[in-house]
Protein backbone atom coordinates (compact mmCIF):
# COMPACT_ATOMS: atom_id res chain seq x y z
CA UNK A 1 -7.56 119.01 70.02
CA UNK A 2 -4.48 119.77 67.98
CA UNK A 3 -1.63 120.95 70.35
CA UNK A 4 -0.26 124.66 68.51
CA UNK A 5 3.17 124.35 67.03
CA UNK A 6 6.15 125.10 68.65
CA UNK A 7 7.20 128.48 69.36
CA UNK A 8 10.32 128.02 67.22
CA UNK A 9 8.45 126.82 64.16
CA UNK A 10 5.64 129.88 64.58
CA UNK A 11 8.75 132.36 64.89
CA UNK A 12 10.48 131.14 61.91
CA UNK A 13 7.51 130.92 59.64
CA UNK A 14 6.94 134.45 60.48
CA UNK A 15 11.00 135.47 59.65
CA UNK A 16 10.66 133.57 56.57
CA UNK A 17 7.46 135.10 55.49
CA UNK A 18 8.85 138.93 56.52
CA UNK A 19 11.80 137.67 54.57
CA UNK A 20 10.05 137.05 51.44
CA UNK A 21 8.01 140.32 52.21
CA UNK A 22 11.14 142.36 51.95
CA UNK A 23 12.78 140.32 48.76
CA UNK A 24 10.00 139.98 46.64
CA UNK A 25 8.84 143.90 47.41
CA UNK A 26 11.12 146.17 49.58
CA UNK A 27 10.23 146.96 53.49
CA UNK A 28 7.63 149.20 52.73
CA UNK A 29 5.27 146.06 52.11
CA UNK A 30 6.74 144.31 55.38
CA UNK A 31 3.32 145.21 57.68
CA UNK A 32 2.29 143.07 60.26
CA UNK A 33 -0.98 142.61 58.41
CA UNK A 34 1.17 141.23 55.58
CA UNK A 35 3.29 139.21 57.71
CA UNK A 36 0.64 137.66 59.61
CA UNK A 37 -1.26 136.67 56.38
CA UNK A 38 1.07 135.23 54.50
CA UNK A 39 2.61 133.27 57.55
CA UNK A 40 -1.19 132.00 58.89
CA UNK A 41 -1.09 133.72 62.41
CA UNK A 42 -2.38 136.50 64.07
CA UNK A 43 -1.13 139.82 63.95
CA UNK A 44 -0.77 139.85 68.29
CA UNK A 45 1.73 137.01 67.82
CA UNK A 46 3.99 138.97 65.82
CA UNK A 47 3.64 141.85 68.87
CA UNK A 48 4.33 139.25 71.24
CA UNK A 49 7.55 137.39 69.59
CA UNK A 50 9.13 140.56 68.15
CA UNK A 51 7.79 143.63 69.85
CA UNK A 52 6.97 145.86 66.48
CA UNK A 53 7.46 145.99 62.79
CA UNK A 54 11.40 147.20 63.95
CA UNK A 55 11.84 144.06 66.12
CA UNK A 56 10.77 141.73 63.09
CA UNK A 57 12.59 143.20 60.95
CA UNK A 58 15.25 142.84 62.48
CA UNK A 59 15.39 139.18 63.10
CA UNK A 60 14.98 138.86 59.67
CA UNK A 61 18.34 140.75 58.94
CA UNK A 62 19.94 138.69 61.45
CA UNK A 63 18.40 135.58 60.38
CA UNK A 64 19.86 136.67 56.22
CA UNK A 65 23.13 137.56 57.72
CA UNK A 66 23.52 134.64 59.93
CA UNK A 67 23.23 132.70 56.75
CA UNK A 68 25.52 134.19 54.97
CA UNK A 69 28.31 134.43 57.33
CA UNK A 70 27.79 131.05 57.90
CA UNK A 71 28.82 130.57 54.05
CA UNK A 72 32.01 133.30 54.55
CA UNK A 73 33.41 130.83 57.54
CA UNK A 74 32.55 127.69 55.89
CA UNK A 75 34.88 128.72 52.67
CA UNK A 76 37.99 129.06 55.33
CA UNK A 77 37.53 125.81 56.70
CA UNK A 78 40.49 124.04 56.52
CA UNK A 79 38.96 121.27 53.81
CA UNK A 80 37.94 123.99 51.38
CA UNK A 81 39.95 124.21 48.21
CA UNK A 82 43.42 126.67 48.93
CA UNK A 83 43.43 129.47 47.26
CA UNK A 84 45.70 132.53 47.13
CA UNK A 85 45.13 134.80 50.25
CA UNK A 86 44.86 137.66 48.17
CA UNK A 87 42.04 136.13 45.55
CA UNK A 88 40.66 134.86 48.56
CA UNK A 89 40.72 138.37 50.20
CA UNK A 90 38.87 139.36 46.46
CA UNK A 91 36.52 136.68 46.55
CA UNK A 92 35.14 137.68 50.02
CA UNK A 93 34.63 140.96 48.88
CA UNK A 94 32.97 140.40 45.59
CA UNK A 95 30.96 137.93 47.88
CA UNK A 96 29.95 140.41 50.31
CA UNK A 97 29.01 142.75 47.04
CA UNK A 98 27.20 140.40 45.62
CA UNK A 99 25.03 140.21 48.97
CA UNK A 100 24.65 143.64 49.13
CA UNK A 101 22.98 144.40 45.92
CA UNK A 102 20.85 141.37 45.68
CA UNK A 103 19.15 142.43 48.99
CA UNK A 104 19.02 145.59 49.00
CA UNK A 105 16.55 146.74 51.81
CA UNK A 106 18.01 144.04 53.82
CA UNK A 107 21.50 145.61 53.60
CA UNK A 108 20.37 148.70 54.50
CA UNK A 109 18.82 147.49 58.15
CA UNK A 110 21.88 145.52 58.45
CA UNK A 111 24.02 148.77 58.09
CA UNK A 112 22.27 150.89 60.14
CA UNK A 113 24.67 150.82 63.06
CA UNK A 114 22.31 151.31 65.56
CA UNK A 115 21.35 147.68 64.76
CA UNK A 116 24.72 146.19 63.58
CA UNK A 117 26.74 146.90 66.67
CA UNK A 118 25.01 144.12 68.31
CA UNK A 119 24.51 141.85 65.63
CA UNK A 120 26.51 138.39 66.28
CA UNK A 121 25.73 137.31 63.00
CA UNK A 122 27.64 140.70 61.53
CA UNK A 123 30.13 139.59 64.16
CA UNK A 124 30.77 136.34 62.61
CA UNK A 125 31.20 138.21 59.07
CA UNK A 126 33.67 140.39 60.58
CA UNK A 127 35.94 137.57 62.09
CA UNK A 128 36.15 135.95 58.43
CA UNK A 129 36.90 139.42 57.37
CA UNK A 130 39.63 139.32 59.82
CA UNK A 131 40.46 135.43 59.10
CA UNK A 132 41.41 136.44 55.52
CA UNK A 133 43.28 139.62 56.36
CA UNK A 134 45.38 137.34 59.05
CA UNK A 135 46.36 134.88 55.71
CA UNK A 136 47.37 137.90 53.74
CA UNK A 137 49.61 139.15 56.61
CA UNK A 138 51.27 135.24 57.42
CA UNK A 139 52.34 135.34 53.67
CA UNK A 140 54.36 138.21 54.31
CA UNK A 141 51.81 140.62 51.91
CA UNK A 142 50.77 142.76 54.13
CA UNK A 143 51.96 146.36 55.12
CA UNK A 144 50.07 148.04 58.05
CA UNK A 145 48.22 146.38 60.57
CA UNK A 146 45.18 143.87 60.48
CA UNK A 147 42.90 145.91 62.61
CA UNK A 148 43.22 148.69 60.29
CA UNK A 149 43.27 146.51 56.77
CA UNK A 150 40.13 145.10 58.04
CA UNK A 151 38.81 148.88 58.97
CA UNK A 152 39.25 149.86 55.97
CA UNK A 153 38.09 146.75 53.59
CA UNK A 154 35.04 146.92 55.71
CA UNK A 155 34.35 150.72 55.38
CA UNK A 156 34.94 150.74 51.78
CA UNK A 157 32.88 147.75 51.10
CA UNK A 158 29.50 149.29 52.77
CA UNK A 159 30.29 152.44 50.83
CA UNK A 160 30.54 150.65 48.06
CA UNK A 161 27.22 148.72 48.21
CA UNK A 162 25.09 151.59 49.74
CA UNK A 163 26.76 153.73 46.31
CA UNK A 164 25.56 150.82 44.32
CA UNK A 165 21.81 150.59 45.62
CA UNK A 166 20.65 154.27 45.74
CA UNK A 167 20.88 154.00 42.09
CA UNK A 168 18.82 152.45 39.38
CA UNK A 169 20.39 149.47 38.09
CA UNK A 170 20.47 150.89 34.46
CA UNK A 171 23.00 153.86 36.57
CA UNK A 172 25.30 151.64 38.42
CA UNK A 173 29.07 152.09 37.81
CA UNK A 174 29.77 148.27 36.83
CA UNK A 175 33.29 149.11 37.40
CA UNK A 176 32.96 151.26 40.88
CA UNK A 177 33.48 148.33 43.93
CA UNK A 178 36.76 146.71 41.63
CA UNK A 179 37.97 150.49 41.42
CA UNK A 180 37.94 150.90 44.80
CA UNK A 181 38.92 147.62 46.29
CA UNK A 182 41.89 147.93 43.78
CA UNK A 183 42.61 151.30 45.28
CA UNK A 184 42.37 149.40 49.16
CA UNK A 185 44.61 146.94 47.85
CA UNK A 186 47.39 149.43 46.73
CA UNK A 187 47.02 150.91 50.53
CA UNK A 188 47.64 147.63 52.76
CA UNK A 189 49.32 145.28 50.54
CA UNK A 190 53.27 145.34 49.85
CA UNK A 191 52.93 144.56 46.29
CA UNK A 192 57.54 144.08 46.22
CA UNK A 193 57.49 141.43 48.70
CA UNK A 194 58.41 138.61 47.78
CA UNK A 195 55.08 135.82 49.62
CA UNK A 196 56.69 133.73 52.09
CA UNK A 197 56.67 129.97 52.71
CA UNK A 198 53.57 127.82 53.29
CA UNK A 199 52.86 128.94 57.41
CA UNK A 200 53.97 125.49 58.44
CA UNK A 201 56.84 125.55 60.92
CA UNK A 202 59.26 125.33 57.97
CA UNK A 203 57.55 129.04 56.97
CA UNK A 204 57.76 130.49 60.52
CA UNK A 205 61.24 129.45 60.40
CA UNK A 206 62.25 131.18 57.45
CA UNK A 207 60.49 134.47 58.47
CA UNK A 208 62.11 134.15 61.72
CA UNK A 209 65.76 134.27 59.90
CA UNK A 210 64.50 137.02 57.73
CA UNK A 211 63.42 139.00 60.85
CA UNK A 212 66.58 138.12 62.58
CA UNK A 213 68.95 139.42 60.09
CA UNK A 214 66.93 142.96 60.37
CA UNK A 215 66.82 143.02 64.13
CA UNK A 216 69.57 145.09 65.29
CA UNK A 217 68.33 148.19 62.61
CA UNK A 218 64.80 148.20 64.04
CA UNK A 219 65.05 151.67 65.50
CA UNK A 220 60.92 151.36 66.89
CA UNK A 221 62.54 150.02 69.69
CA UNK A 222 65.05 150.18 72.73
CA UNK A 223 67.86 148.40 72.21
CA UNK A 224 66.61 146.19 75.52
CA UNK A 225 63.74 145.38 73.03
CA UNK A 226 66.07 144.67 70.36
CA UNK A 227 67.88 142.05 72.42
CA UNK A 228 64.82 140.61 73.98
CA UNK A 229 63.44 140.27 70.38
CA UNK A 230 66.86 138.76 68.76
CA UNK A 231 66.82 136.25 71.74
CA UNK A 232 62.78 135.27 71.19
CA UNK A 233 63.91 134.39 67.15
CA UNK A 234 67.14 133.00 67.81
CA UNK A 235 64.97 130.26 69.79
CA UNK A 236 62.53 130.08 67.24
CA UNK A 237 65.12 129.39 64.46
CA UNK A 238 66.51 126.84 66.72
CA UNK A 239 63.66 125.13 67.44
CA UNK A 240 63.46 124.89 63.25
């Protein structure tokens, strides 16, 4: 007798198949009827390895997205090809558009947040988000705080997309995601400063002596701060 196939393989033929379901014709045509023909199982099996229609379809958005964040860390590995931290900021988001409107019924289960908040593959996109915005702030670009540069990148990239797919294609603003990451730009970026050094230790030095010479104005803070501060860069400069 032929021993069944793994588990593993029987789940992923049926992601892959609810996967091509939902490309080739939108989630209304993701049944478990459908699935379970075009994977070669039986309807129960999708029940019992996913629950309902809800449960598979969401392993297939986390299955897509897993993918693709996989892609969004892999390009800020330290062997890809260096590239400007703002273009690279602009390539992740063109990326993530580009996502985004080729799947559309997929993006919309993956931005329902009832789903996302637990997603560890949307997890994983966020912390390349966030590895980006970190690059943009060590070259001295950026003017308010990560968290809330990623906030709003993030927020203005799902409005963007969801804009983009509740219209025909013939409809679409070709011009409407640029507009408004240009417009996020112009909110966290510093566009006088001048970028800073490579962030070797040679970098953190010079910032360090830029900082320094600006200490003693920083009214934010006590002047016990102010000291403490002045004595932290003062050993960083002479550890330069």
């Amino acid at each position: 007798m032929t021993a069944p196939p793994p588990r593993h393989d029987v789940r992923e033929r049926i992601v892959g198949a609810a996967a091509d379901l939902l490309r080739e014709e939108g989630s209304a045509a993701v049944t478990t009827r459908a699935v379970a023909e075009r994977a070669g199982i039986q309807a129960p099996t999708i029940y019992r390895l996913f629950g309902d229609k809800e449960g598979l379809l969401d392993a297939v958005a986390e299955h897509a997205m897993a993918r693709f964040s996989a892609e969004k860390v892999a390009s800020l590995s330290p062997a890809a090809a260096p590239r400007d931290p703002v273009e690279e900021l602009r390539h992740g988001w063109s990326e993530t558009l580009r996502f985004g409107v080729d799947n559309p019924d997929l993006y919309v289960i993956l931005s329902d947040p009832r789903r996302g908040r637990d997603s560890p593959a949307l997890a994983a996109g966020i912390r390349a988000l966030e590895e980006r915005v970190r690059r943009v702030a060590a070259a001295g670009r950026l003017r308010v705080t990560e968290a809330r540069a990623v906030n709003l990148i993030h927020a203005a990239g799902t409005g963007a997309i969801l804009s983009l797919i509740q219209r025909p294609v013939a409809e679409r603003d070709p011009d409407l995601a640029e507009t408004l990451f240009d417009a996020v730009l112009d909110r966290i970026l510093d566009r006088t400063a001048s970028p800073l050094p490579s962030p070797d230790d040679a970098g953190h030095r010079t910032a360090a002596v830029t900082l320094r010479a600006v200490a003693s104005d920083l009214g934010a803070l006590s002047a016990a701060e102010r000291a403490l501060l002045a004595e932290w860069l003062d050993r960083v400069i002479a550890e330069g």
